[in-house]
C-alpha atoms as a PDB file:
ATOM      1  CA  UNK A   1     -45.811  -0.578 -26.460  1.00  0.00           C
ATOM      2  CA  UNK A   2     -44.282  -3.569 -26.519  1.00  0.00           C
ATOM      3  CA  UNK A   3     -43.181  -3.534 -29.926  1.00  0.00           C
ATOM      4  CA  UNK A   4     -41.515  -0.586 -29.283  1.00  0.00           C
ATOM      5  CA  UNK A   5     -39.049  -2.162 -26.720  1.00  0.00           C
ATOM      6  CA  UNK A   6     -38.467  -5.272 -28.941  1.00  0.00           C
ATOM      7  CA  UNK A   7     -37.094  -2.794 -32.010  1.00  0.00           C
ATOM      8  CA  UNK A   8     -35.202  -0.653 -29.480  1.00  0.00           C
ATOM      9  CA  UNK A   9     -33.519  -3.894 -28.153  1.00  0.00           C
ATOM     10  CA  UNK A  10     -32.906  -4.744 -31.749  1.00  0.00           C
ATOM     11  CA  UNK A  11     -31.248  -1.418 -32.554  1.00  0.00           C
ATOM     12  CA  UNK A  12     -28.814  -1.433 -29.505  1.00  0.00           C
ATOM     13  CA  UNK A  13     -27.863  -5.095 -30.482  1.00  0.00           C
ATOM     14  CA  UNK A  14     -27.183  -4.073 -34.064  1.00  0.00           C
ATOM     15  CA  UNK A  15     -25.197  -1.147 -32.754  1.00  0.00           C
ATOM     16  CA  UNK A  16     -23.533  -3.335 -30.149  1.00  0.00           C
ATOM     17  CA  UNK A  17     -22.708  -5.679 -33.034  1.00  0.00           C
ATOM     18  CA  UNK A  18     -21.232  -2.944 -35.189  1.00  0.00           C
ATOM     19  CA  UNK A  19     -18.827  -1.475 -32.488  1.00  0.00           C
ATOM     20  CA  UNK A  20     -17.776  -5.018 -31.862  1.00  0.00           C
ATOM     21  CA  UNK A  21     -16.808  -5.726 -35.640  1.00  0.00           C
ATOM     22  CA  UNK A  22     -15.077  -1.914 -35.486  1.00  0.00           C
ATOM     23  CA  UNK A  23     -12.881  -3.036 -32.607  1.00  0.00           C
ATOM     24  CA  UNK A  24     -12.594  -6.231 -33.652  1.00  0.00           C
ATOM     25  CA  UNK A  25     -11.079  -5.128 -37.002  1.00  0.00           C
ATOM     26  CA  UNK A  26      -8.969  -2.639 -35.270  1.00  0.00           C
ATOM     27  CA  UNK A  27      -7.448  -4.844 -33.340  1.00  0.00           C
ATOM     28  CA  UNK A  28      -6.815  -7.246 -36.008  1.00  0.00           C
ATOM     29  CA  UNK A  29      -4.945  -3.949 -38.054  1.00  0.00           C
ATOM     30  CA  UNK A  30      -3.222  -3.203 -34.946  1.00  0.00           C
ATOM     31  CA  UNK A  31      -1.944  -6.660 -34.494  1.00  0.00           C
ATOM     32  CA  UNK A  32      -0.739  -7.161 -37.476  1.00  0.00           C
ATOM     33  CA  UNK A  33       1.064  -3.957 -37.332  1.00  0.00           C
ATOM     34  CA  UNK A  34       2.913  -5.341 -34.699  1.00  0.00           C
ATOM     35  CA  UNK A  35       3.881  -8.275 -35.877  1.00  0.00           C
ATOM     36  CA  UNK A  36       5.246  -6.464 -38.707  1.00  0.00           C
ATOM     37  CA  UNK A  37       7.572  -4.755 -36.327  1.00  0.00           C
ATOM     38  CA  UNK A  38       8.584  -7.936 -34.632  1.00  0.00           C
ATOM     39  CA  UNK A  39       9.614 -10.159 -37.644  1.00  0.00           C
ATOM     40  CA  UNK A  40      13.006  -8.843 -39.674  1.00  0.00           C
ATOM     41  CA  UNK A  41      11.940  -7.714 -42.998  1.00  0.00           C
ATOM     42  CA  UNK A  42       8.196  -7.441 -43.281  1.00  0.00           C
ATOM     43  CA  UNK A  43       7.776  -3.508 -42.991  1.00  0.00           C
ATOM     44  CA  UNK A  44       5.722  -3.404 -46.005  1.00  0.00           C
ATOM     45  CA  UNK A  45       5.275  -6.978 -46.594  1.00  0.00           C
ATOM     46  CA  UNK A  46       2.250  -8.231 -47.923  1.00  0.00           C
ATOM     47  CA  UNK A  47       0.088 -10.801 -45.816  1.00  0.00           C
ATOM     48  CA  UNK A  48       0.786 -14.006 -47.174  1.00  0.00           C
ATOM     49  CA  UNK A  49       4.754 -12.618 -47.304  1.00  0.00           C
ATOM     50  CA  UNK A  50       4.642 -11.945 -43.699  1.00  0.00           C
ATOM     51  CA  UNK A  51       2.874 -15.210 -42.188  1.00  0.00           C
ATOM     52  CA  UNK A  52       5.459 -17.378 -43.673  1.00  0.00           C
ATOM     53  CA  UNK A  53       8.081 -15.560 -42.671  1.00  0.00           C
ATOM     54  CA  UNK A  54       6.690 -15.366 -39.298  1.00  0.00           C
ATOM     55  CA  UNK A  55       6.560 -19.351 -39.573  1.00  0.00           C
ATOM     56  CA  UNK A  56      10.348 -19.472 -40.834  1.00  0.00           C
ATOM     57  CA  UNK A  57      10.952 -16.285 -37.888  1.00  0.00           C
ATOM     58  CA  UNK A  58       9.750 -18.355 -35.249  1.00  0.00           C
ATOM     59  CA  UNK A  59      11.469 -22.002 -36.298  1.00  0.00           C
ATOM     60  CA  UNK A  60      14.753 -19.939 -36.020  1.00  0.00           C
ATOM     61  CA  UNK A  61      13.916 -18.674 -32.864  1.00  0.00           C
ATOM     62  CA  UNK A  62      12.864 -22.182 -31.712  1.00  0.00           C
ATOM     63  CA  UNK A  63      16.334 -23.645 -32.672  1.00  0.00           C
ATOM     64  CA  UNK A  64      18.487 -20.425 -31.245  1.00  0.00           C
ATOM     65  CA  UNK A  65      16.865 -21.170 -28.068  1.00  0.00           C
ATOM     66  CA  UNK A  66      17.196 -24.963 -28.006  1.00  0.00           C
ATOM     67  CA  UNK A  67      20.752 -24.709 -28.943  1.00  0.00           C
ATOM     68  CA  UNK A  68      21.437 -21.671 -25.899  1.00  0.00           C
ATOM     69  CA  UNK A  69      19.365 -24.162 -23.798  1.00  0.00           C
ATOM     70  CA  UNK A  70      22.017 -27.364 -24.393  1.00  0.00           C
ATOM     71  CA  UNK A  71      24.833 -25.026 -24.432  1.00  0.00           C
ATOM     72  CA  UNK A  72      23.646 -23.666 -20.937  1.00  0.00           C
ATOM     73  CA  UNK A  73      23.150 -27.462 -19.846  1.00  0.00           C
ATOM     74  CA  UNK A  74      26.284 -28.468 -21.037  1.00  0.00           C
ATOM     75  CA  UNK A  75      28.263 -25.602 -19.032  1.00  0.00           C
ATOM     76  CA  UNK A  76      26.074 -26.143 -15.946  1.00  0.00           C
ATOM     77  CA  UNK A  77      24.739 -22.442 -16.068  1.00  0.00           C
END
């Protein structure tokens, strides 16, 4: 009877497992979705495509707001 419970814990941990890896790969698909959506050109982009131009995406955002942050300084806003 005991052996019974041990391969019924085993199933639910394998199912457990598998749900996890389905969600887990959903989210990744849903992620990158979005990120698609958020970086200018990279619709239909391919993966290595859109990480560096995420890179270059967020460098320009980096610099935009470091130049609005000295400008803002500058005119005491």
């Amino acid at each position: 009877m005991r052996k019974a419970c041990r391969s019924h814990g085993t199933r639910m941990s394998r199912l457990v497992l598998r749900k996890k890896a389905k969600f887990a790969k959903f989210s990744v698909h849903r992620n990158l979705c979005t990120l698609r959506q958020m970086v200018p050109g990279c619709g239909d982009a391919d993966l290595e495509t859109l990480f560096q131009r995420s890179i270059v995406h967020i460098m320009e955002l980096k610099s935009l707001a470091y130049v609005l942050r000295n400008l803002a300084n500058s005119y005491g806003v």
